[in-house]
PDB file of N, CA and C in Angstrom:
ATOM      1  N   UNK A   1      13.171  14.591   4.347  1.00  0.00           N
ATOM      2  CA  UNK A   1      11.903  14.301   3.703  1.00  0.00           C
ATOM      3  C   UNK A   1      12.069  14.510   2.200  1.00  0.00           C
ATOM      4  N   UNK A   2      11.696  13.330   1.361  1.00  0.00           N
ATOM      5  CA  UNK A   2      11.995  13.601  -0.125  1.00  0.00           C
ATOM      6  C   UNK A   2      10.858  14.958  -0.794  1.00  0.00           C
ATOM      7  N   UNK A   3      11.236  15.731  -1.489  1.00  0.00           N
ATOM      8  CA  UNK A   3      10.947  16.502  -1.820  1.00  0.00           C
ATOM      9  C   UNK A   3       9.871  15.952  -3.362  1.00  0.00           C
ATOM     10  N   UNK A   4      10.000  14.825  -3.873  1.00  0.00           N
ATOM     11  CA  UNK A   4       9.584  14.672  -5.384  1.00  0.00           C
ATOM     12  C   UNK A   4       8.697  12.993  -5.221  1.00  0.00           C
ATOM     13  N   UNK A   5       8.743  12.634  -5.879  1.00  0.00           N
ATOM     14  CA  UNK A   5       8.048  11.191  -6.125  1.00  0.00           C
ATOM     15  C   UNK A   5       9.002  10.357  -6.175  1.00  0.00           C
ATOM     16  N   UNK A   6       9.722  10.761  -7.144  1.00  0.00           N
ATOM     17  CA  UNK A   6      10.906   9.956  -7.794  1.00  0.00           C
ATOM     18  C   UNK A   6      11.601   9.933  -6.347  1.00  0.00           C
ATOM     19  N   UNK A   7      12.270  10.609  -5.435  1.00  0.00           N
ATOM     20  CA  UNK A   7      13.279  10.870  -4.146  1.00  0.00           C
ATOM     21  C   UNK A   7      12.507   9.805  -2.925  1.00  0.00           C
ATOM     22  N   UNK A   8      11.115   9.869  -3.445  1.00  0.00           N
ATOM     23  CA  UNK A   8      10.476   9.119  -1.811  1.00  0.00           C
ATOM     24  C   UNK A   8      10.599   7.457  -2.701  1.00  0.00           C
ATOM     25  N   UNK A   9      10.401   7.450  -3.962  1.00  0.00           N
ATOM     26  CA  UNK A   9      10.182   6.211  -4.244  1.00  0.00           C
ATOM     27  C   UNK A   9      12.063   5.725  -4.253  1.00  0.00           C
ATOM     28  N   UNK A  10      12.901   6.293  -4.614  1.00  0.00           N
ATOM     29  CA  UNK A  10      13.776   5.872  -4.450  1.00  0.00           C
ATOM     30  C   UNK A  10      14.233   5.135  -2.705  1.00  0.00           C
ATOM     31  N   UNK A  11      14.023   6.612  -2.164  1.00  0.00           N
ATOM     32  CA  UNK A  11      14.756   6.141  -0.875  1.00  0.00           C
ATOM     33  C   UNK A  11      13.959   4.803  -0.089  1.00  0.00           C
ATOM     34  N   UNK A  12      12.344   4.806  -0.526  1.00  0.00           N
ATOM     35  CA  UNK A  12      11.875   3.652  -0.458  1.00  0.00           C
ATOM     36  C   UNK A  12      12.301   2.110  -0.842  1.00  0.00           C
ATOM     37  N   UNK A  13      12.841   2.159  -1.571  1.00  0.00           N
ATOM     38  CA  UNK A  13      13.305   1.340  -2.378  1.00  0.00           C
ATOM     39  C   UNK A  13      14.688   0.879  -1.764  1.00  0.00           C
ATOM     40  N   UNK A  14      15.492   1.763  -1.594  1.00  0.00           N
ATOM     41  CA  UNK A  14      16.789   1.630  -0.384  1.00  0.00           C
ATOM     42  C   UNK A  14      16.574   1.185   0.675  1.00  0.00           C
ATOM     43  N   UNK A  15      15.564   1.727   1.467  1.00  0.00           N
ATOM     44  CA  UNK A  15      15.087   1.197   2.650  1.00  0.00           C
ATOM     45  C   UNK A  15      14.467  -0.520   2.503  1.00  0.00           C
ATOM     46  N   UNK A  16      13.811  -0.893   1.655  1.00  0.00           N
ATOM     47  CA  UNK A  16      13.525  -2.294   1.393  1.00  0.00           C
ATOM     48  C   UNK A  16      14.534  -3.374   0.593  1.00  0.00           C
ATOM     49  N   UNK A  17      15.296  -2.917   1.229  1.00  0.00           N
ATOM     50  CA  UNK A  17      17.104  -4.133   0.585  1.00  0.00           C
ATOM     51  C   UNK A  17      16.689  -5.449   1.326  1.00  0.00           C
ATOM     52  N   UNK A  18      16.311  -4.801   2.147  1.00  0.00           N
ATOM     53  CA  UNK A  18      16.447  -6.481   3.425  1.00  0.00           C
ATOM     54  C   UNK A  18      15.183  -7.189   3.333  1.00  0.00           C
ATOM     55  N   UNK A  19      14.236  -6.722   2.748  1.00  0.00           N
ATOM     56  CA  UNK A  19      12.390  -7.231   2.702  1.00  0.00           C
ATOM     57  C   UNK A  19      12.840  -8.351   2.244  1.00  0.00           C
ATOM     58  N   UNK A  20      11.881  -9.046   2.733  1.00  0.00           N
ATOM     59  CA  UNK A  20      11.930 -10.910   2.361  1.00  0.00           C
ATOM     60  C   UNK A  20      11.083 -11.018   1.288  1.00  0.00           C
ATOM     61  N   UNK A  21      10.210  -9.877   1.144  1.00  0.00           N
ATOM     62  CA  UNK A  21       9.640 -10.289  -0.786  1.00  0.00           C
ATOM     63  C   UNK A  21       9.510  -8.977  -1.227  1.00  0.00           C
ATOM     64  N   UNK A  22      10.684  -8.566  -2.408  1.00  0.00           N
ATOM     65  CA  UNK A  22      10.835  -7.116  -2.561  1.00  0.00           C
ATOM     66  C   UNK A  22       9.567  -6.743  -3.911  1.00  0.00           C
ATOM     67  N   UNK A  23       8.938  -7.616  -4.199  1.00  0.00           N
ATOM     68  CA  UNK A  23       8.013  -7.312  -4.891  1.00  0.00           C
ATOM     69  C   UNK A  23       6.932  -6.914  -3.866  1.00  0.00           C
ATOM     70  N   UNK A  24       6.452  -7.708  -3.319  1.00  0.00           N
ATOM     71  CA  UNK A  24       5.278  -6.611  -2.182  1.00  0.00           C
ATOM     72  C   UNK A  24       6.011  -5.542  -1.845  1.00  0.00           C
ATOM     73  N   UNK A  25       7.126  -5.590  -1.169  1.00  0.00           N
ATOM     74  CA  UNK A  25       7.303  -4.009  -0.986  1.00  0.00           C
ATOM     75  C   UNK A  25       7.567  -2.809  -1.510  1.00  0.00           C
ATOM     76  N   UNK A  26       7.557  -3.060  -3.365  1.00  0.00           N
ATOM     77  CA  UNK A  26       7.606  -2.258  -3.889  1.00  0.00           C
ATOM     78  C   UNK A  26       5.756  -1.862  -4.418  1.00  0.00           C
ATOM     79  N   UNK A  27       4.731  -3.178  -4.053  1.00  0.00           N
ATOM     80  CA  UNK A  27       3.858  -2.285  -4.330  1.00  0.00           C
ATOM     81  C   UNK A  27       3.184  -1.412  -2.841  1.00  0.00           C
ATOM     82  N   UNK A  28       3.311  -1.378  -2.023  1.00  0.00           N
ATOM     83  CA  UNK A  28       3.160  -0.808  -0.631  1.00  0.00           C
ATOM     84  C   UNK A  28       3.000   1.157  -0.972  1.00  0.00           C
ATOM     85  N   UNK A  29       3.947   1.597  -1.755  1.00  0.00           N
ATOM     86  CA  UNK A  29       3.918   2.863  -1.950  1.00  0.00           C
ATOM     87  C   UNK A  29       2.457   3.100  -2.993  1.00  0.00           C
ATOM     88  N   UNK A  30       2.406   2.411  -3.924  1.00  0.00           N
ATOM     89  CA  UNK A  30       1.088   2.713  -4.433  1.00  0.00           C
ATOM     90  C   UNK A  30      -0.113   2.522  -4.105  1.00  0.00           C
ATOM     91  N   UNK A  31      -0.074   0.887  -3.396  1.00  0.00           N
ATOM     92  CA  UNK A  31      -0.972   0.804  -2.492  1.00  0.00           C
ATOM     93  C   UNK A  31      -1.432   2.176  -1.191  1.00  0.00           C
ATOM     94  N   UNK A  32      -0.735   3.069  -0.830  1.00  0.00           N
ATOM     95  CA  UNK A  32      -0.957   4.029   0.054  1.00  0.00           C
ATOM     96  C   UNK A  32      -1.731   5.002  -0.780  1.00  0.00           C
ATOM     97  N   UNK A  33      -0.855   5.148  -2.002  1.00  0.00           N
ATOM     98  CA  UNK A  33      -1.587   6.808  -2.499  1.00  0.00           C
ATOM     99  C   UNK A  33      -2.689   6.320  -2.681  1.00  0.00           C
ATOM    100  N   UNK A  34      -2.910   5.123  -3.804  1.00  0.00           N
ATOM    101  CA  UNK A  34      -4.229   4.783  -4.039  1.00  0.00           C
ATOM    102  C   UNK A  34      -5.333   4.917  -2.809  1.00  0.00           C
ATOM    103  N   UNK A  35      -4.854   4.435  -1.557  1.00  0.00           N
ATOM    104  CA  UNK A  35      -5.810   4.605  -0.662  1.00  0.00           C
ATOM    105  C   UNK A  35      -6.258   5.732  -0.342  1.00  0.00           C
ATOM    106  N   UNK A  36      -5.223   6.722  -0.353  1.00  0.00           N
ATOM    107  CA  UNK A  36      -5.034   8.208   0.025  1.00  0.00           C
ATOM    108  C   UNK A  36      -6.183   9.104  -0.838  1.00  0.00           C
ATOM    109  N   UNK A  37      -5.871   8.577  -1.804  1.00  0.00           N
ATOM    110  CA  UNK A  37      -6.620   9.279  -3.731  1.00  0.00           C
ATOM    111  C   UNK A  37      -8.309   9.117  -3.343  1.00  0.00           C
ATOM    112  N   UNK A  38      -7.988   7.633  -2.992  1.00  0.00           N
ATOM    113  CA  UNK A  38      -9.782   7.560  -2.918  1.00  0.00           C
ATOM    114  C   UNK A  38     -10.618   7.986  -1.649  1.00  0.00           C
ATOM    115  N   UNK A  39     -10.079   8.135  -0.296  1.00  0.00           N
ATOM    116  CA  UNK A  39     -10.324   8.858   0.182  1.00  0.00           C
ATOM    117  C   UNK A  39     -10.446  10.397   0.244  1.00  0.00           C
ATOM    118  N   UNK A  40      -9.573  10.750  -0.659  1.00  0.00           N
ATOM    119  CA  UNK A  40      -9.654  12.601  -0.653  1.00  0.00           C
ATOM    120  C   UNK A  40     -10.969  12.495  -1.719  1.00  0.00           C
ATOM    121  N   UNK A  41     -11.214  11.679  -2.743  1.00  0.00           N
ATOM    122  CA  UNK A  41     -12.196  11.644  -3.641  1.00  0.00           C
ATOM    123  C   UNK A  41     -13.611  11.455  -2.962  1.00  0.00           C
ATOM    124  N   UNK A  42     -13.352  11.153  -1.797  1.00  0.00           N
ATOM    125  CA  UNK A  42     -14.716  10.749  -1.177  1.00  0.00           C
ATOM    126  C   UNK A  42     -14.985  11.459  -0.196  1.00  0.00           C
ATOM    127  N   UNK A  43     -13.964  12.427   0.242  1.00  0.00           N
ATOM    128  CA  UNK A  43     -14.001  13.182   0.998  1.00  0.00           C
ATOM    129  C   UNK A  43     -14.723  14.879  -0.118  1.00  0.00           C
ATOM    130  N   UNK A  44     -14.319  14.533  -0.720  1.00  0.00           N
ATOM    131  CA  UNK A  44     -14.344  16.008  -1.546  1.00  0.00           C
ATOM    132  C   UNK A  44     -16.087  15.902  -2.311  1.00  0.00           C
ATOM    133  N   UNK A  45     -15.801  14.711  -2.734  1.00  0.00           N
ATOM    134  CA  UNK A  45     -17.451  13.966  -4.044  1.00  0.00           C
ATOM    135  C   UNK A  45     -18.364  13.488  -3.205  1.00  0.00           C
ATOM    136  N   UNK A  46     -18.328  12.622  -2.121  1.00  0.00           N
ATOM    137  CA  UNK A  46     -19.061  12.381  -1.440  1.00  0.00           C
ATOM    138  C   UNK A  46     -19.393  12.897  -0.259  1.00  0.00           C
ATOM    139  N   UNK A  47     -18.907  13.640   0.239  1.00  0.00           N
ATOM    140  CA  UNK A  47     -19.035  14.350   1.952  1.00  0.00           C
ATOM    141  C   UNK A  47     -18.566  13.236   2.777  1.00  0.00           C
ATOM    142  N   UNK A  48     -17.715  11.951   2.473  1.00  0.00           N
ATOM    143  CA  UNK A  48     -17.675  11.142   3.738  1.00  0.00           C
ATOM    144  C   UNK A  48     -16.388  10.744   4.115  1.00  0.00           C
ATOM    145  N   UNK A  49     -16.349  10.992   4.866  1.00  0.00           N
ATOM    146  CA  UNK A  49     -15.152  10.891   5.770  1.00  0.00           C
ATOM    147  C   UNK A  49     -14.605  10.144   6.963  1.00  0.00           C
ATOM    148  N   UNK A  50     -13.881   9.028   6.256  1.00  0.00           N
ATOM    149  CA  UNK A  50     -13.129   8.330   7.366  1.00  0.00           C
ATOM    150  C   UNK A  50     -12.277   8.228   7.830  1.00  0.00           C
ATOM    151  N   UNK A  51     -12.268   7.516   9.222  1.00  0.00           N
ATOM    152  CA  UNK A  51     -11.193   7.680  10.528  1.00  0.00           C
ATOM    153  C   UNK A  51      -9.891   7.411   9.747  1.00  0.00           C
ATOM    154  N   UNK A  52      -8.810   7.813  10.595  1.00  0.00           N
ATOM    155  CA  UNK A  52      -7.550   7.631   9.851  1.00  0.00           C
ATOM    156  C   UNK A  52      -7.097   5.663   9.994  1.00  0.00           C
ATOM    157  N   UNK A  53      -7.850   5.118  11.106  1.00  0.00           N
ATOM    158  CA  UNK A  53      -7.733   3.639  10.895  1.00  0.00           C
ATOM    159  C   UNK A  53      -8.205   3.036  10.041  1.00  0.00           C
ATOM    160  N   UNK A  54      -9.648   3.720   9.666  1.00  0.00           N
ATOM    161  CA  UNK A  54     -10.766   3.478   7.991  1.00  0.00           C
ATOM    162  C   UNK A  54      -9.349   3.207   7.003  1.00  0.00           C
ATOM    163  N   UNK A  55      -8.743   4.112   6.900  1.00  0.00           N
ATOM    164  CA  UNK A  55      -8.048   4.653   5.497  1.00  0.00           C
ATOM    165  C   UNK A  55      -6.760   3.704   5.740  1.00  0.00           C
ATOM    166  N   UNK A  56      -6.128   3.339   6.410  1.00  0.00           N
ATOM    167  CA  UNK A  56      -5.096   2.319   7.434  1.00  0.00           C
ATOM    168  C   UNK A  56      -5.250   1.092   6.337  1.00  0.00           C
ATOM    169  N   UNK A  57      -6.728   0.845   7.409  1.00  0.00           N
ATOM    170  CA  UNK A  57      -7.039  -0.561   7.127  1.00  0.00           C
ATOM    171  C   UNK A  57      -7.347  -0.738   5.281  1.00  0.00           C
ATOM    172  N   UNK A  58      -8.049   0.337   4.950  1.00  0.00           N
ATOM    173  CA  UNK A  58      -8.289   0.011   3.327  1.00  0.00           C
ATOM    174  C   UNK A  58      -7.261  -0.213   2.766  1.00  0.00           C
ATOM    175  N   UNK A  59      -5.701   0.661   2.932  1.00  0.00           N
ATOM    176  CA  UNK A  59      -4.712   0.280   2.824  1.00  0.00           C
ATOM    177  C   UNK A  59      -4.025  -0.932   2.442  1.00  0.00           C
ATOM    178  N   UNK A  60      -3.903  -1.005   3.911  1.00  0.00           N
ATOM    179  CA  UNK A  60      -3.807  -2.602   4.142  1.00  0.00           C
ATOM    180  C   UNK A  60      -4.419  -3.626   3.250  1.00  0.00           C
ATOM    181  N   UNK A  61      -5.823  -3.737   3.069  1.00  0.00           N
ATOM    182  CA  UNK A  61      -6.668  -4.458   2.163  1.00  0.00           C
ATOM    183  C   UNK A  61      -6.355  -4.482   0.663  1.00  0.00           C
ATOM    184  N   UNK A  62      -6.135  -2.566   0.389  1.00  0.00           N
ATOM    185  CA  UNK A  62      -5.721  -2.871  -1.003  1.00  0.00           C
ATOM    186  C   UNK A  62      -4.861  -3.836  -1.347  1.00  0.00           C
ATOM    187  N   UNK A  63      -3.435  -3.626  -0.440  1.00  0.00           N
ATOM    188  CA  UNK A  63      -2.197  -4.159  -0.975  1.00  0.00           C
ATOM    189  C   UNK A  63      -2.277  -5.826  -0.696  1.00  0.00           C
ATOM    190  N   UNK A  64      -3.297  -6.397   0.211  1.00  0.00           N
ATOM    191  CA  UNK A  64      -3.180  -7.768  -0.004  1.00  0.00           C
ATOM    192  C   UNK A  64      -4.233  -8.072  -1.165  1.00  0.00           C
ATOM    193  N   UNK A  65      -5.342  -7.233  -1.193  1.00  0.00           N
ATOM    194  CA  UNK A  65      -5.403  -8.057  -2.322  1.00  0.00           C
ATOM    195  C   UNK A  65      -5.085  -7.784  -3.846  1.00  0.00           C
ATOM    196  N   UNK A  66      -3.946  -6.894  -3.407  1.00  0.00           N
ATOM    197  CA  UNK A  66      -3.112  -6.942  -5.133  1.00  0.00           C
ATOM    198  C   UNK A  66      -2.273  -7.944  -5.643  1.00  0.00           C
ATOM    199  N   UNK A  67      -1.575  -7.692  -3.945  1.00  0.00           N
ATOM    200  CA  UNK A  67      -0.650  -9.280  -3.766  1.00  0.00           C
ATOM    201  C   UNK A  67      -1.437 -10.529  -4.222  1.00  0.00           C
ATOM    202  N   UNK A  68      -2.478 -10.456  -3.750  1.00  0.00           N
ATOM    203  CA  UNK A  68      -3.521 -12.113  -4.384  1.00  0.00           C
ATOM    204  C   UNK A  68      -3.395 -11.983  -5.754  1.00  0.00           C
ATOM    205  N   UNK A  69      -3.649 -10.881  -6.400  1.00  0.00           N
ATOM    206  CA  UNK A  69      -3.844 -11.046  -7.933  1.00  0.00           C
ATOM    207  C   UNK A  69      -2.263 -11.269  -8.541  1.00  0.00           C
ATOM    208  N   UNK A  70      -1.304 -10.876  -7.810  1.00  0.00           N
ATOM    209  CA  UNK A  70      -0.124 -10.920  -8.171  1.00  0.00           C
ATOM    210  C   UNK A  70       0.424 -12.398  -8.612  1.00  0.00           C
ATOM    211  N   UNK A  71      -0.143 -12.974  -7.097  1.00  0.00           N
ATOM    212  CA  UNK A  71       0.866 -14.326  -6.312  1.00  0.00           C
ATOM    213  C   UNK A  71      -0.910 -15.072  -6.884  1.00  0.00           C
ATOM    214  N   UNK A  72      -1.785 -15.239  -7.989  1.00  0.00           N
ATOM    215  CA  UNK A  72      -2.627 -15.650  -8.214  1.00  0.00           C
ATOM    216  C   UNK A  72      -3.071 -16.769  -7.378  1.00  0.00           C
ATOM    217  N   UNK A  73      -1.881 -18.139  -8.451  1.00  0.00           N
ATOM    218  CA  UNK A  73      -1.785 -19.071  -7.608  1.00  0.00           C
ATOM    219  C   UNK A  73      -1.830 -19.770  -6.181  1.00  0.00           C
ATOM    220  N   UNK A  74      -1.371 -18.717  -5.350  1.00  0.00           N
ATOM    221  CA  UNK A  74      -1.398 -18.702  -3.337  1.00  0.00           C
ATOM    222  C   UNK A  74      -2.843 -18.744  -3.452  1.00  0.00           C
ATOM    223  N   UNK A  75      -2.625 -18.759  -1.900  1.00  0.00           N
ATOM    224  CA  UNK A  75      -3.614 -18.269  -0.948  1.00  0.00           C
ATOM    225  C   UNK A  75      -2.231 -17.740  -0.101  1.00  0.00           C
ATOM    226  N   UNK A  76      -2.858 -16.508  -0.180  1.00  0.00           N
ATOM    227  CA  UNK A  76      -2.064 -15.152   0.493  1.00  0.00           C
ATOM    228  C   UNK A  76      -3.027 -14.421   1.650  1.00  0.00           C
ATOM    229  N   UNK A  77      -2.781 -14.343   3.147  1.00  0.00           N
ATOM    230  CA  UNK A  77      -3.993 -13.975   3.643  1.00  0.00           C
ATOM    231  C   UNK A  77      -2.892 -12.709   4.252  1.00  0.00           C
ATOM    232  N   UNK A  78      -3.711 -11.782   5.220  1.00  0.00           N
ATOM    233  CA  UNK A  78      -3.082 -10.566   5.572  1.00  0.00           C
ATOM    234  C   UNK A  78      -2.028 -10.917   5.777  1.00  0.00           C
ATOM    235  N   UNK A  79      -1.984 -11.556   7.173  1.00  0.00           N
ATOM    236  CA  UNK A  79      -0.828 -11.842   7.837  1.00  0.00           C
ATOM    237  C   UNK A  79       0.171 -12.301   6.801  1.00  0.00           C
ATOM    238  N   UNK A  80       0.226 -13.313   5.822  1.00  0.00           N
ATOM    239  CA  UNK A  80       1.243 -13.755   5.004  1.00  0.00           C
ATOM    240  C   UNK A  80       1.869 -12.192   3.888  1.00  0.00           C
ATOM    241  N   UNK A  81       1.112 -11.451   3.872  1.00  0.00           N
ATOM    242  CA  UNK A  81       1.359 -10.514   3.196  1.00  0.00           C
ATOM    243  C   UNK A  81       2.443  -9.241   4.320  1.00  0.00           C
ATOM    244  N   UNK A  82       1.781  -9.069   5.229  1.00  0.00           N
ATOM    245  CA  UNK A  82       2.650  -8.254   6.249  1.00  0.00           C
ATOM    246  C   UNK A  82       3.711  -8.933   6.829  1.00  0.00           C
ATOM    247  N   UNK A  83       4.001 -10.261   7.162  1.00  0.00           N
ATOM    248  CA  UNK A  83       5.081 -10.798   7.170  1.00  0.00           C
ATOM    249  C   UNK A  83       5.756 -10.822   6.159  1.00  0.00           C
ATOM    250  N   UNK A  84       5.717 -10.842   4.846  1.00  0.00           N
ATOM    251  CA  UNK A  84       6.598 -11.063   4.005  1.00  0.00           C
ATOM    252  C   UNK A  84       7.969  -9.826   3.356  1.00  0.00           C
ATOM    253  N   UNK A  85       6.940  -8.412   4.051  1.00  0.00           N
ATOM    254  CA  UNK A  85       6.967  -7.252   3.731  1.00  0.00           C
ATOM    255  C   UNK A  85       8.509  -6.782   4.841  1.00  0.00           C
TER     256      UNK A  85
END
């Protein structure tokens, strides 16, 4: 287990040699914390608290639609985004 940011983002990064679009899979790690961040923020500021599939799926959502703003031009829908990954 990487001990630092830098160690998880690296070995992340090793692990995605073979991804068929290494740009989505390098945003996938931020896409998580971000999800992570705003849930503890809403957990802590707001009292509300969602299921661990809530936080999954926002996930998920973030990173396609970063990918949209990325890949502007597409139409990028989930599935094209998790396949590509």
């Amino acid at each position: 287990m990487p001990r630092r940011i830098t160690e998880a983002l690296k070995s992340w990064e090793e692990a995605g040699v073979l991804a068929k679009d290494r740009t989505r899979w390098r945003i996938i790690p931020a896409s998580i914390w971000w999800a992570t961040w705003k849930e503890r923020n809403s957990r802590c500021f707001e009292s509300i608290e969602n299921s661990m599939q809530k936080v999954k799926l926002n996930c998920i959502l973030l990173l396609c639609f970063w990918c949209n703003q990325l890949y502007s031009n597409e139409t990028v829908s989930i599935i094209d985004v998790l396949d590509s990954i």
